[in-house]
PDB file of N, CA and C in Angstrom:
ATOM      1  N   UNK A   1      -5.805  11.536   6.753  1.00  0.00           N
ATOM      2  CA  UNK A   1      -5.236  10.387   6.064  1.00  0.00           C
ATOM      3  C   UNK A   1      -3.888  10.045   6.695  1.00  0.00           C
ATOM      4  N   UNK A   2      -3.869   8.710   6.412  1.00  0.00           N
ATOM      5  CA  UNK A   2      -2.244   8.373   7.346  1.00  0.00           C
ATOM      6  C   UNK A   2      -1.484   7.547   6.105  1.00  0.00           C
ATOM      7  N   UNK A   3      -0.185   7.426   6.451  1.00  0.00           N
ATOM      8  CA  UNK A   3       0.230   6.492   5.891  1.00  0.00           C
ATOM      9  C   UNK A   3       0.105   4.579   5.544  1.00  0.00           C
ATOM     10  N   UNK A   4       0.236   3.775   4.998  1.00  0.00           N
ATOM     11  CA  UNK A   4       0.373   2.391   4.741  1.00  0.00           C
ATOM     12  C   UNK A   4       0.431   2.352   6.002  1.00  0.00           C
ATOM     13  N   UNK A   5       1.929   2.546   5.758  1.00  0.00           N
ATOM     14  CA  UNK A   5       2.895   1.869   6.648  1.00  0.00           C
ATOM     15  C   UNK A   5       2.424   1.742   8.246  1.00  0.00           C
ATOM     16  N   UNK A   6       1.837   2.910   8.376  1.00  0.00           N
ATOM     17  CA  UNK A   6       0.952   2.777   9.972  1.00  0.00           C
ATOM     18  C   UNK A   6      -0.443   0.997  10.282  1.00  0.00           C
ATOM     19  N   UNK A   7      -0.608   1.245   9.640  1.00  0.00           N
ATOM     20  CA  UNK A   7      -1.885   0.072   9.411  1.00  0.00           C
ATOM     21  C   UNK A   7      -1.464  -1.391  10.023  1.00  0.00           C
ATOM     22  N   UNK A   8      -1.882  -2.159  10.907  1.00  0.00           N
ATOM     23  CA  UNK A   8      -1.670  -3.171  11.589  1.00  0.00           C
ATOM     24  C   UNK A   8      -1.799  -4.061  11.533  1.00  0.00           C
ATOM     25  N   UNK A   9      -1.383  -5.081  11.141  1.00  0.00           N
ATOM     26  CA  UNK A   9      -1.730  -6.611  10.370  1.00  0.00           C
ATOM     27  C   UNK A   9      -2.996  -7.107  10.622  1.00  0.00           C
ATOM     28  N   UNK A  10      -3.710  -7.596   9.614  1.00  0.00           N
ATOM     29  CA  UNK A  10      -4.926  -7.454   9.558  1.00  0.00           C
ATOM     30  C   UNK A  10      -5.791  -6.699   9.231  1.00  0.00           C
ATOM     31  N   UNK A  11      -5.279  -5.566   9.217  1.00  0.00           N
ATOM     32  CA  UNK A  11      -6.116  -4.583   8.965  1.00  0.00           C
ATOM     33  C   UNK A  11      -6.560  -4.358   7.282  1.00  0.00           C
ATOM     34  N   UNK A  12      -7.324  -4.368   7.019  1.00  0.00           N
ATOM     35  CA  UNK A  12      -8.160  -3.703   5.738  1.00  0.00           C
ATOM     36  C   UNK A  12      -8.694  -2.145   5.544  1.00  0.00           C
ATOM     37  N   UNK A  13      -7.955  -1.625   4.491  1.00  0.00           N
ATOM     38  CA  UNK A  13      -8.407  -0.192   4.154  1.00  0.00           C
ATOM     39  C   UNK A  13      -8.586  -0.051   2.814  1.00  0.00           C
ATOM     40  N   UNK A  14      -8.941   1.197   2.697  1.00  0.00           N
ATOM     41  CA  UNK A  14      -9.543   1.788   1.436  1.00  0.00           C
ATOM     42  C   UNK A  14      -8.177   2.693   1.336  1.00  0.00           C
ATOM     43  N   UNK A  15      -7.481   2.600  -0.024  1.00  0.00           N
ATOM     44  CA  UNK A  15      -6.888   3.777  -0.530  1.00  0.00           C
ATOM     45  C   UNK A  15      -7.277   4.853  -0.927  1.00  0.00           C
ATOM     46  N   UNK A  16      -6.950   6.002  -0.239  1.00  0.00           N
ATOM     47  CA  UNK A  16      -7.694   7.554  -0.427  1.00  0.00           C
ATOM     48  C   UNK A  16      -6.712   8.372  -1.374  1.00  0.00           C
ATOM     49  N   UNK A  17      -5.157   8.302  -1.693  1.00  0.00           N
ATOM     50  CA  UNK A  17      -4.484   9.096  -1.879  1.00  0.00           C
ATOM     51  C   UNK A  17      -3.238   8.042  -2.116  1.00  0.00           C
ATOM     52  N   UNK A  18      -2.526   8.448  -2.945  1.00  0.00           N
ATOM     53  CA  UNK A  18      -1.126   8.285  -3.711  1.00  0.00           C
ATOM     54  C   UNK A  18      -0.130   9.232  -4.106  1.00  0.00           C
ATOM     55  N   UNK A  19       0.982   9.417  -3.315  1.00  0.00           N
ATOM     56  CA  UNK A  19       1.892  10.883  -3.213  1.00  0.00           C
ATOM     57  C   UNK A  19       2.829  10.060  -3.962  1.00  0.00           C
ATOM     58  N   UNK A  20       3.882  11.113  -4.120  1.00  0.00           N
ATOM     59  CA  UNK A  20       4.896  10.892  -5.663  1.00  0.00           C
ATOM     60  C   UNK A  20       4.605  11.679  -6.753  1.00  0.00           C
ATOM     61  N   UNK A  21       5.920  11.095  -7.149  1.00  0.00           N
ATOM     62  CA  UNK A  21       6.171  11.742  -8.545  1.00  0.00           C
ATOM     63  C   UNK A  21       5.308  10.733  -9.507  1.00  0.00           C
ATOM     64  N   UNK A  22       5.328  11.396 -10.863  1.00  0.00           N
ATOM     65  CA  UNK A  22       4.299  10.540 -11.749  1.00  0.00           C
ATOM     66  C   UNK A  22       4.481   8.884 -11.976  1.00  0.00           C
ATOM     67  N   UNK A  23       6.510   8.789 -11.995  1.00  0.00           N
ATOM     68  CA  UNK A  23       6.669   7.681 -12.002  1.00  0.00           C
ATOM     69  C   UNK A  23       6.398   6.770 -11.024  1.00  0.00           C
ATOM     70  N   UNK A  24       6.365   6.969  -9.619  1.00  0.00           N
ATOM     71  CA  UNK A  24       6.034   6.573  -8.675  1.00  0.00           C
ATOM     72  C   UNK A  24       4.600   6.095  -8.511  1.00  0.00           C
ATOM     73  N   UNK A  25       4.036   6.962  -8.751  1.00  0.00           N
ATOM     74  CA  UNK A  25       2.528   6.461  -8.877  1.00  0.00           C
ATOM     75  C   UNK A  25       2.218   5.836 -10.283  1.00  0.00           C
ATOM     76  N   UNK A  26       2.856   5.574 -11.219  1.00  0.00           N
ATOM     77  CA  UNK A  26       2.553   4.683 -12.130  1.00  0.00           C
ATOM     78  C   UNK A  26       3.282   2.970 -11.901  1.00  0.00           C
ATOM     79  N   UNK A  27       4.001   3.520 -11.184  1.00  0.00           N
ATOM     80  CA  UNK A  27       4.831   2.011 -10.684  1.00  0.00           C
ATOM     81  C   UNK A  27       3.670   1.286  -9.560  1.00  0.00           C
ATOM     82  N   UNK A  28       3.408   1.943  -8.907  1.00  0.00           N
ATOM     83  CA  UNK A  28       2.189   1.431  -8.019  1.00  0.00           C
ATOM     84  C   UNK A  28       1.143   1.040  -8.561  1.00  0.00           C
ATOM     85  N   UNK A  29       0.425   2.157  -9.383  1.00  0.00           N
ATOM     86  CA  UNK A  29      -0.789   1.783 -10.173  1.00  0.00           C
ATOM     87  C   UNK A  29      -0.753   0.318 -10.860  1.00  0.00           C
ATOM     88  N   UNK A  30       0.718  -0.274 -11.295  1.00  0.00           N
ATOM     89  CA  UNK A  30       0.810  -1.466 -12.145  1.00  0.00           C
ATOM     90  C   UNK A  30       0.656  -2.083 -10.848  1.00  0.00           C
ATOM     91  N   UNK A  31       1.416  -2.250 -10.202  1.00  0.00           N
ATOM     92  CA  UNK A  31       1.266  -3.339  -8.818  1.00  0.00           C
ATOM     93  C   UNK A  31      -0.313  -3.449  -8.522  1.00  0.00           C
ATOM     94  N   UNK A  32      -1.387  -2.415  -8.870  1.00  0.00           N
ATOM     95  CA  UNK A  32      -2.776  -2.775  -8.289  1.00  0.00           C
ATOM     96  C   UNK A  32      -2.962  -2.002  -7.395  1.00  0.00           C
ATOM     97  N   UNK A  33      -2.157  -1.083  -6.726  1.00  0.00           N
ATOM     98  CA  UNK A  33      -2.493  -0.213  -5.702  1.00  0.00           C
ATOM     99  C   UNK A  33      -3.220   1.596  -6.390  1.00  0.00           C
ATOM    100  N   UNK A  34      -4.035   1.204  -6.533  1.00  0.00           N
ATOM    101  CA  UNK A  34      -4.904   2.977  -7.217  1.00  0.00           C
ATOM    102  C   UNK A  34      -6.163   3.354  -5.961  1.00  0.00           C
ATOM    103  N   UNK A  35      -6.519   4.384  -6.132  1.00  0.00           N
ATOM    104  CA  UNK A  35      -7.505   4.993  -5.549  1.00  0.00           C
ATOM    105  C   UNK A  35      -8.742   4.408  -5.373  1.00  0.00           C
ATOM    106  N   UNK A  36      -9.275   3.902  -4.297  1.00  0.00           N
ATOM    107  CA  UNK A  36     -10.547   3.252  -3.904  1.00  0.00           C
ATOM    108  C   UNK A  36     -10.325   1.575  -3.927  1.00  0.00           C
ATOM    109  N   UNK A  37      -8.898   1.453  -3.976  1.00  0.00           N
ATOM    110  CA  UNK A  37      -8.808   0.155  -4.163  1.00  0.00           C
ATOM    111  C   UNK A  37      -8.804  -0.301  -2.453  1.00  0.00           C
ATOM    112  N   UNK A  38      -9.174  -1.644  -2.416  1.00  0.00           N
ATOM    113  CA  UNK A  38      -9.140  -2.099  -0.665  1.00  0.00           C
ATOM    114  C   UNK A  38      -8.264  -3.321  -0.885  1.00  0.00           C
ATOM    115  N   UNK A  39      -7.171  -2.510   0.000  1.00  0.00           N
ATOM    116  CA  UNK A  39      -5.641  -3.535   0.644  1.00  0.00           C
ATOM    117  C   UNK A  39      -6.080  -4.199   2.327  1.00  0.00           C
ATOM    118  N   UNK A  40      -5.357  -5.531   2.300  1.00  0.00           N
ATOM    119  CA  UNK A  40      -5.270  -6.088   3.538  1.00  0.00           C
ATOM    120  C   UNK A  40      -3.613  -6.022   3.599  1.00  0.00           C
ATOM    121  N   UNK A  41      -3.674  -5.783   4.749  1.00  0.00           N
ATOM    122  CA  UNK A  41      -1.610  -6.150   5.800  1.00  0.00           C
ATOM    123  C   UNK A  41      -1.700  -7.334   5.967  1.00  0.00           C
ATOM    124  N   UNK A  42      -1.278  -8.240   5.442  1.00  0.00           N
ATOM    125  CA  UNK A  42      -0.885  -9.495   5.755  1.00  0.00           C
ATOM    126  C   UNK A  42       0.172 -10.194   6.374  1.00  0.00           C
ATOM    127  N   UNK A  43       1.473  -9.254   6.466  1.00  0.00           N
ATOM    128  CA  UNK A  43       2.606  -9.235   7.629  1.00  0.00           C
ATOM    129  C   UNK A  43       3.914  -7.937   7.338  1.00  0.00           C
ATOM    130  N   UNK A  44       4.421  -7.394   8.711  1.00  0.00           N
ATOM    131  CA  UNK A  44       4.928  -6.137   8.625  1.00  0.00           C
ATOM    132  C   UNK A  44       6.233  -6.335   9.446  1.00  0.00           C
ATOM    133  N   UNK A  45       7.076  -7.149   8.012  1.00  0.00           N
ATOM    134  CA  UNK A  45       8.482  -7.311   9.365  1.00  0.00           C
ATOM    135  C   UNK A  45       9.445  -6.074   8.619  1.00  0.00           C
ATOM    136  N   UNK A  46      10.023  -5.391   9.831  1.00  0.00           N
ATOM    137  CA  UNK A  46      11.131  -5.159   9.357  1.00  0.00           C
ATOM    138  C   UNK A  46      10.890  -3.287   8.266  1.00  0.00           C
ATOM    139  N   UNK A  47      10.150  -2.995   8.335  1.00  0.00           N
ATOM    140  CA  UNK A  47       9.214  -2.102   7.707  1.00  0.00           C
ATOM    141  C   UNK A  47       9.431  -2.349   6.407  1.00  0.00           C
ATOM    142  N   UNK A  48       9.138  -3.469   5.999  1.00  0.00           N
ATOM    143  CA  UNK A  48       8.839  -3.916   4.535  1.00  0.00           C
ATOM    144  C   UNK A  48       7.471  -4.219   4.998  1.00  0.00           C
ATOM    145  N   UNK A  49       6.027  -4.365   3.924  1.00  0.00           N
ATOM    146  CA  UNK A  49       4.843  -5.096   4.194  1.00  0.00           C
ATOM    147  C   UNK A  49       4.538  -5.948   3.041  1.00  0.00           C
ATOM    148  N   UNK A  50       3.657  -6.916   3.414  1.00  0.00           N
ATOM    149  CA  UNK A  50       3.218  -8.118   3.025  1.00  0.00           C
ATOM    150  C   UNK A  50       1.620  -7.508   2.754  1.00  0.00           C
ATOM    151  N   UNK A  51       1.231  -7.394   1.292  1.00  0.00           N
ATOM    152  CA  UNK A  51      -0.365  -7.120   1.517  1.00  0.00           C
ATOM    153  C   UNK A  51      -0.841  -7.568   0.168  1.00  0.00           C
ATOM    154  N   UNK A  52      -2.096  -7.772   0.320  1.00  0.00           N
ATOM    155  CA  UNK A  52      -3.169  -8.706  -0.454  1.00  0.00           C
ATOM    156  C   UNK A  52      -3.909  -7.559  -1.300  1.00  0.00           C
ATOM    157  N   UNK A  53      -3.825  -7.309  -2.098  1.00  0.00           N
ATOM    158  CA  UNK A  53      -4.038  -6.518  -2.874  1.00  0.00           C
ATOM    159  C   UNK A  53      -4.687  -7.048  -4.546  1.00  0.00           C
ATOM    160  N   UNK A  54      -6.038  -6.788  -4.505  1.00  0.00           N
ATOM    161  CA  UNK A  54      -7.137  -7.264  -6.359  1.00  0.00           C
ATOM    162  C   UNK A  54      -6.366  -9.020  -5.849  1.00  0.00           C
ATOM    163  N   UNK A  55      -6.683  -9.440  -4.926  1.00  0.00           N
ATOM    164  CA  UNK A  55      -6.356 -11.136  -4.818  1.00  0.00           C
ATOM    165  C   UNK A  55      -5.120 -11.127  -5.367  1.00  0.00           C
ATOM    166  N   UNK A  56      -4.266 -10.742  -4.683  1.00  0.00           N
ATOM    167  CA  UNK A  56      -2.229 -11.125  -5.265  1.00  0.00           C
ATOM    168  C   UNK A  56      -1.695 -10.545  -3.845  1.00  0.00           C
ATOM    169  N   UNK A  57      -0.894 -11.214  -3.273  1.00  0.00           N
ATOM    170  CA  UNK A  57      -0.211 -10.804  -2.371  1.00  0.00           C
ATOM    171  C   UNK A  57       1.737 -10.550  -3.164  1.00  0.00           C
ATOM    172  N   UNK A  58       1.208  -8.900  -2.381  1.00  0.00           N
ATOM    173  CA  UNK A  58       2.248  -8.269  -3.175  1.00  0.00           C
ATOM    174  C   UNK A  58       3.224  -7.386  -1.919  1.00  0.00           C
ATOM    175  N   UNK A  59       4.674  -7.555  -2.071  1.00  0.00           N
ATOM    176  CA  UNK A  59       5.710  -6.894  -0.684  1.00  0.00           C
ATOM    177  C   UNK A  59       6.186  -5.463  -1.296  1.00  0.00           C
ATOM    178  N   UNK A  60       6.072  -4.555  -0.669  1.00  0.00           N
ATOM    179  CA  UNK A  60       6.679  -3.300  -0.776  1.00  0.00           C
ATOM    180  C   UNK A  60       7.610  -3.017   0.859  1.00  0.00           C
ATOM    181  N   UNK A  61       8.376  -1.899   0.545  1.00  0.00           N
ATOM    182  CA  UNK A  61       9.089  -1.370   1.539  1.00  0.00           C
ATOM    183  C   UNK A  61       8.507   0.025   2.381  1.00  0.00           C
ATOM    184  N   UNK A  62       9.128   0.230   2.790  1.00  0.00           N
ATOM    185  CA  UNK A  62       8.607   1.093   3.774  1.00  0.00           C
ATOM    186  C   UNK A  62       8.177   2.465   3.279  1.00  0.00           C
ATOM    187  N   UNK A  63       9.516   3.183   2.479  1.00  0.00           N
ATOM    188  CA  UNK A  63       9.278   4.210   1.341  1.00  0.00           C
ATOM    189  C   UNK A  63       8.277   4.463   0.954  1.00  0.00           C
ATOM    190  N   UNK A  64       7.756   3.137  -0.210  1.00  0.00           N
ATOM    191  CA  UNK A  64       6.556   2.777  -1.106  1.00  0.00           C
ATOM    192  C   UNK A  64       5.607   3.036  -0.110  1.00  0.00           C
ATOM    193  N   UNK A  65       5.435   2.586   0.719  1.00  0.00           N
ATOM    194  CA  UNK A  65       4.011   2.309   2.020  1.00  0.00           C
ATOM    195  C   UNK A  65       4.194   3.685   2.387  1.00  0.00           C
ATOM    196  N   UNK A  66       4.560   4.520   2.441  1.00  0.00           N
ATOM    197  CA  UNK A  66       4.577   6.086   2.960  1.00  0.00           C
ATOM    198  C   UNK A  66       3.782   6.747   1.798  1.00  0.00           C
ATOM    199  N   UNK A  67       3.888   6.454   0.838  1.00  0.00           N
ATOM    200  CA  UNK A  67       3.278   7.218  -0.155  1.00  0.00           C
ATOM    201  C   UNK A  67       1.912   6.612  -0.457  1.00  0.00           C
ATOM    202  N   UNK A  68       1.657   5.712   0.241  1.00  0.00           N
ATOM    203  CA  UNK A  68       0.165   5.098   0.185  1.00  0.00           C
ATOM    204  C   UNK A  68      -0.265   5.894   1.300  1.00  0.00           C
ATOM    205  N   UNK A  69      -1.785   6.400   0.941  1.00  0.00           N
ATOM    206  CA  UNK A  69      -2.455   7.375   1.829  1.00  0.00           C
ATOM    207  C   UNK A  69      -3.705   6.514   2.933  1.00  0.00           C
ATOM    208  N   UNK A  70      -4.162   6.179   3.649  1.00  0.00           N
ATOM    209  CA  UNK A  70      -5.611   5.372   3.547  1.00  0.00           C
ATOM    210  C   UNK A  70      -6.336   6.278   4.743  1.00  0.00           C
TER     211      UNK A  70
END
């Protein structure tokens, strides 16, 4: 498993894994990002990302995207 943050615009994956503390992964879980869910990269400036996530395009930082597993 790798991180988000690795994944290349355009790219579409399957979430395998969510690291953190409980709050962390409940802050995500609200955003739409849970286990088996499938994210697109829609743009990666700056190591913030841009991704399409249950139809909502939603920006996290680089941090956040480390703790996404795919």
């Amino acid at each position: 498993m790798v991180p988000l943050v690795m994944a290349e615009v355009g790219d579409t994956v399957t979430i395998r894994k969510i690291t953190g503390n409980d709050q962390v992964r409940q802050h995500l879980a609200e955003m739409g990002f849970t286990v088996d869910t499938r994210v697109t990269v829609v743009s990666h400036l700056a190591g913030s990302l841009i991704l399409n996530v249950r139809g909502s395009r939603v920006g996290i930082g680089e941090a956040m995207a480390r703790r996404i597993l795919y």
